[in-house]
N, C-alpha and C. Protein backbone atom coordinates (compact mmCIF):
# COMPACT_ATOMS: atom_id res chain seq x y z
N UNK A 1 96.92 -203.16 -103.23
CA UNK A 1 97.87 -202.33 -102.54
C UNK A 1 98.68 -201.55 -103.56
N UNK A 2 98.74 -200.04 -103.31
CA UNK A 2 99.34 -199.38 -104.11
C UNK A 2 101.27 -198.86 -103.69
N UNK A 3 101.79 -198.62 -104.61
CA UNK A 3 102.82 -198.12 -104.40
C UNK A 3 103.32 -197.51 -103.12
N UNK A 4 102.25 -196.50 -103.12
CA UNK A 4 102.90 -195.66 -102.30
C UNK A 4 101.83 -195.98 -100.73
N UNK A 5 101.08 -196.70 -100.62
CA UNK A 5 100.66 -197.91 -99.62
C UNK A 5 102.03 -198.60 -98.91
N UNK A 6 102.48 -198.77 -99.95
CA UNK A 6 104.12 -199.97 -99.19
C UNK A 6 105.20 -198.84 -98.68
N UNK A 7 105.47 -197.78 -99.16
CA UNK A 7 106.26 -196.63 -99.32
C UNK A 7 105.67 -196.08 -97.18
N UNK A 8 104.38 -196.32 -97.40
CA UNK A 8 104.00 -195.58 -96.55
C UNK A 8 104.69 -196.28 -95.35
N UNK A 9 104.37 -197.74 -95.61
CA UNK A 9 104.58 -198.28 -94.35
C UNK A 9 105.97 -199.11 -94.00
N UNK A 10 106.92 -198.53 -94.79
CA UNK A 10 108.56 -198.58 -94.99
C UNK A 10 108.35 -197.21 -94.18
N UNK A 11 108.49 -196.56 -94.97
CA UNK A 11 108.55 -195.17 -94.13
C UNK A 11 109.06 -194.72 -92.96
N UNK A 12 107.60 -195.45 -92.05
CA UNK A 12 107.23 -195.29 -90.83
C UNK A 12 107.95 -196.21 -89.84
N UNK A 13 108.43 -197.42 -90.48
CA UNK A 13 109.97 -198.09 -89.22
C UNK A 13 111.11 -197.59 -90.02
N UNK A 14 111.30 -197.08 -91.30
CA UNK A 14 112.76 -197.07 -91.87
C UNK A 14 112.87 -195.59 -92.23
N UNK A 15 112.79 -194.42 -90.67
CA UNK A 15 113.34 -192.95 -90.79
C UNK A 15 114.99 -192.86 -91.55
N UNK A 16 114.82 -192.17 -91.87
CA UNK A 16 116.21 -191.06 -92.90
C UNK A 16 116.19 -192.29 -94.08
N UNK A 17 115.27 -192.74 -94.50
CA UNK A 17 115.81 -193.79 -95.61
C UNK A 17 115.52 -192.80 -97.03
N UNK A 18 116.05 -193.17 -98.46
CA UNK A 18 115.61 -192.45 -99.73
C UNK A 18 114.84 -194.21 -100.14
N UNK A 19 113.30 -194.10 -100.40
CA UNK A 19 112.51 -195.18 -100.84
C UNK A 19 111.85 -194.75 -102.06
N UNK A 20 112.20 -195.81 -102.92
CA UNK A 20 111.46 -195.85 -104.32
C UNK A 20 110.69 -196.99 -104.61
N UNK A 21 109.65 -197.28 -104.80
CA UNK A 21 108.64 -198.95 -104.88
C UNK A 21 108.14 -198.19 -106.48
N UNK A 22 107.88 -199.10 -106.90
CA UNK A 22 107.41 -199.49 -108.44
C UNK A 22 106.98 -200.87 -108.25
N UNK A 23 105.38 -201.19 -109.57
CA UNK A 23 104.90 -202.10 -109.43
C UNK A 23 103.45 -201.94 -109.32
N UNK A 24 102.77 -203.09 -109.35
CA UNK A 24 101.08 -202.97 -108.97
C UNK A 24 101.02 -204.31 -108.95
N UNK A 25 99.46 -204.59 -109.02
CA UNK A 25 98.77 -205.93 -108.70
C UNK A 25 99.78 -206.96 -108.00
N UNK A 26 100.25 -206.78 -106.86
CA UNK A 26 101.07 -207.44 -106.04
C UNK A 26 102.50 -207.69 -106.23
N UNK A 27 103.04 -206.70 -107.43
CA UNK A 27 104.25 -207.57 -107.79
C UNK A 27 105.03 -205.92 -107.52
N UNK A 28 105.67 -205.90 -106.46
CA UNK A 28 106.89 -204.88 -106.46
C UNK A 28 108.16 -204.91 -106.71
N UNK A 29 108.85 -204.05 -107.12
CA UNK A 29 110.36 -203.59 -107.24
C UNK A 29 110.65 -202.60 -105.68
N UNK A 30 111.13 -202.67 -105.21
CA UNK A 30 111.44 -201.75 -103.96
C UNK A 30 113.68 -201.15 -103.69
N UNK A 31 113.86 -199.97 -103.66
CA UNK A 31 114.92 -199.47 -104.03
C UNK A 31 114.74 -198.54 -102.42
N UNK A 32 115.78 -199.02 -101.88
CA UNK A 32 115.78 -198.56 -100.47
C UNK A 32 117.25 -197.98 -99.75
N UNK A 33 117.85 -197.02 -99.83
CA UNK A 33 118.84 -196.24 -99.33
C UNK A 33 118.72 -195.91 -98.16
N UNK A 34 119.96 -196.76 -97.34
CA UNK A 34 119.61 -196.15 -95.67
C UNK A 34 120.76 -196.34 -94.80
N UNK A 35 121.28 -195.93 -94.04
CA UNK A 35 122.43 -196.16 -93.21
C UNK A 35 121.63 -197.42 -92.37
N UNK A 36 120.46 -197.15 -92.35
CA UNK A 36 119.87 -198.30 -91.46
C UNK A 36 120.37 -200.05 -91.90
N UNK A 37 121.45 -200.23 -92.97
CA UNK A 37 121.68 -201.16 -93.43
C UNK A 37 122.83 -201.53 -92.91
N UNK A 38 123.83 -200.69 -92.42
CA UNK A 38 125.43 -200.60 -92.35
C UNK A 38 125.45 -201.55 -91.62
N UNK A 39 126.59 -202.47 -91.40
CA UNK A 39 126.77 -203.81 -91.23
C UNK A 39 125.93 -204.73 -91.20
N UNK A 40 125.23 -205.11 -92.10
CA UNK A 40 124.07 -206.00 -92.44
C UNK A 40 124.26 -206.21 -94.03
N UNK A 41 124.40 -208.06 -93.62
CA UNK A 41 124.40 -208.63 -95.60
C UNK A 41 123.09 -208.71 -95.89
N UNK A 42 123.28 -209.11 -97.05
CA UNK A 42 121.98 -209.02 -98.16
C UNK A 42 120.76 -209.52 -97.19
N UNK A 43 121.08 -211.22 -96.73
CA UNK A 43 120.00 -211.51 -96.10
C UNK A 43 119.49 -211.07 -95.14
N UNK A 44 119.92 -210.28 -93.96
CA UNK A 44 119.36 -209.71 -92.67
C UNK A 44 118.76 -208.15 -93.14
N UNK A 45 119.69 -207.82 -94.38
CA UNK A 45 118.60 -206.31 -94.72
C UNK A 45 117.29 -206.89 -95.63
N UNK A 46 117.01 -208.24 -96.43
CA UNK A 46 116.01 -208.23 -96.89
C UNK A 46 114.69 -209.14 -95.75
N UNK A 47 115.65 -209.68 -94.49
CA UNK A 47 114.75 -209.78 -93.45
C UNK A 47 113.84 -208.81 -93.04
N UNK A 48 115.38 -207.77 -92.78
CA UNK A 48 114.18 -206.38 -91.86
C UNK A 48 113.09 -206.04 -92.80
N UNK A 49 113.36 -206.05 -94.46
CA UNK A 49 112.07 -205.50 -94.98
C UNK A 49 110.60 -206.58 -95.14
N UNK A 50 110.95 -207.47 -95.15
CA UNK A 50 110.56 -209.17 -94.70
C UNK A 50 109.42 -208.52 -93.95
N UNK A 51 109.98 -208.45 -92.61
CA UNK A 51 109.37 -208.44 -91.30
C UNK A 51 108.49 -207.00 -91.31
N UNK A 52 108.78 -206.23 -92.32
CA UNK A 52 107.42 -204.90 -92.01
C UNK A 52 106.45 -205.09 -92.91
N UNK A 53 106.77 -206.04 -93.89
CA UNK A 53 105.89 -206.30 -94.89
C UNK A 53 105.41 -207.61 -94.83
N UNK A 54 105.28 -208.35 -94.10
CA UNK A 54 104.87 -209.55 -93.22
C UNK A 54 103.21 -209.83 -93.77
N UNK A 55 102.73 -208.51 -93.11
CA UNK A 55 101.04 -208.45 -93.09
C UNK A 55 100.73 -208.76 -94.21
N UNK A 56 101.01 -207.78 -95.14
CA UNK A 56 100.67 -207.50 -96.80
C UNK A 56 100.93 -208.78 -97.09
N UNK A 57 102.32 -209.73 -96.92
CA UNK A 57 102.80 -210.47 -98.21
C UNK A 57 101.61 -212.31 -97.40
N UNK A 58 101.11 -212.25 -96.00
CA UNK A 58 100.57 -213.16 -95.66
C UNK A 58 99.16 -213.28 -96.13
N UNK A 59 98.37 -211.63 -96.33
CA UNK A 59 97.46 -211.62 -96.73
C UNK A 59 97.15 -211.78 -97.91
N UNK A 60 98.10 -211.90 -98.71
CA UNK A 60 98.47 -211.71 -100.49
C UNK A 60 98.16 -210.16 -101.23
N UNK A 61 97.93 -209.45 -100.68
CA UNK A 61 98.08 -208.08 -101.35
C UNK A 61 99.23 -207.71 -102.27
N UNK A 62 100.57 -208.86 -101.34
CA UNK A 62 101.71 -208.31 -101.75
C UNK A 62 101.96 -209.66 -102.32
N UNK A 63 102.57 -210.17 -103.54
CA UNK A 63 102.85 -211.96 -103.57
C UNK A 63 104.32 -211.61 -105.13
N UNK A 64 105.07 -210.56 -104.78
CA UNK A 64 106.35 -210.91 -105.40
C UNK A 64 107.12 -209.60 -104.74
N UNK A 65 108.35 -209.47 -104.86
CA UNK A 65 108.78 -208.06 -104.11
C UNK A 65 110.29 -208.51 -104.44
N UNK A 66 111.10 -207.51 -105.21
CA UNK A 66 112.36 -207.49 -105.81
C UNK A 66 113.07 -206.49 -105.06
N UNK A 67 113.98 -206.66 -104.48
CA UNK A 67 114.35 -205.27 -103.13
C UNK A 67 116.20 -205.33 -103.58
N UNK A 68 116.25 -203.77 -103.91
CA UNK A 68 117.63 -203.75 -103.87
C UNK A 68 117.93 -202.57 -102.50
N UNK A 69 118.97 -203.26 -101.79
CA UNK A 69 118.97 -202.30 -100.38
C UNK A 69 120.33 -202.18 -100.06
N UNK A 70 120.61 -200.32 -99.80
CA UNK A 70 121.90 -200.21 -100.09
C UNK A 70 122.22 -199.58 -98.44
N UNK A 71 123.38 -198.98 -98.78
CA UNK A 71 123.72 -198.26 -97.41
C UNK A 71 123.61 -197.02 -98.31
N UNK A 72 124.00 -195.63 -97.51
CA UNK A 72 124.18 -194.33 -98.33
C UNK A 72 125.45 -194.68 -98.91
N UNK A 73 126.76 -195.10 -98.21
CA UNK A 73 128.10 -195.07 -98.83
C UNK A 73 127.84 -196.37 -100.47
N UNK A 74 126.78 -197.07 -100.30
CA UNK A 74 126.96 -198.16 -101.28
C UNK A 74 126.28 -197.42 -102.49
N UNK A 75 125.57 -196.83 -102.19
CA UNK A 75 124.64 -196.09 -103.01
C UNK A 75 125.51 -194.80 -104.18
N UNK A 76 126.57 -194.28 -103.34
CA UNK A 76 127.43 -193.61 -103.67
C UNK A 76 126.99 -192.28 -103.97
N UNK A 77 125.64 -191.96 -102.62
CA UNK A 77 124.87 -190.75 -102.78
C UNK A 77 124.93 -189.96 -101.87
């Protein structure tokens, strides 16, 4: 699974987001800017990304994933 494989399919549930993934052979960094975060702590925003990347990380395509996930105001962008 490539970069922009995971990018794709963030994407497509997480509209108006700014997404950056880095990484290969299963091991990602993922950098995710979104209002889609606003009142949500660390753990329920690294759920939601949890839960779209479910498939990948059960099938092992995906088997490490480092996620920093901001709001726009946290981001300070």
């Amino acid at each position: 699974m490539s970069p922009s494989d995971i990018e794709d399919l963030l994407t497509s549930e997480l509209t108006g987001c700014k997404i950056k993934i880095e990484g290969g052979d299963g091991k990602f960094n993922l950098s995710i800017i979104g209002d889609v975060f606003e009142g949500l702590n660390a753990v329920k925003r690294q759920k939601m990304i949890y839960k779209i990347l479910n498939a990948q990380i059960q099938s092992g395509a995906i088997h490490a994933v480092t996620m920093q996930l901001q709001t726009v105001a946290e981001s300070g962008a």
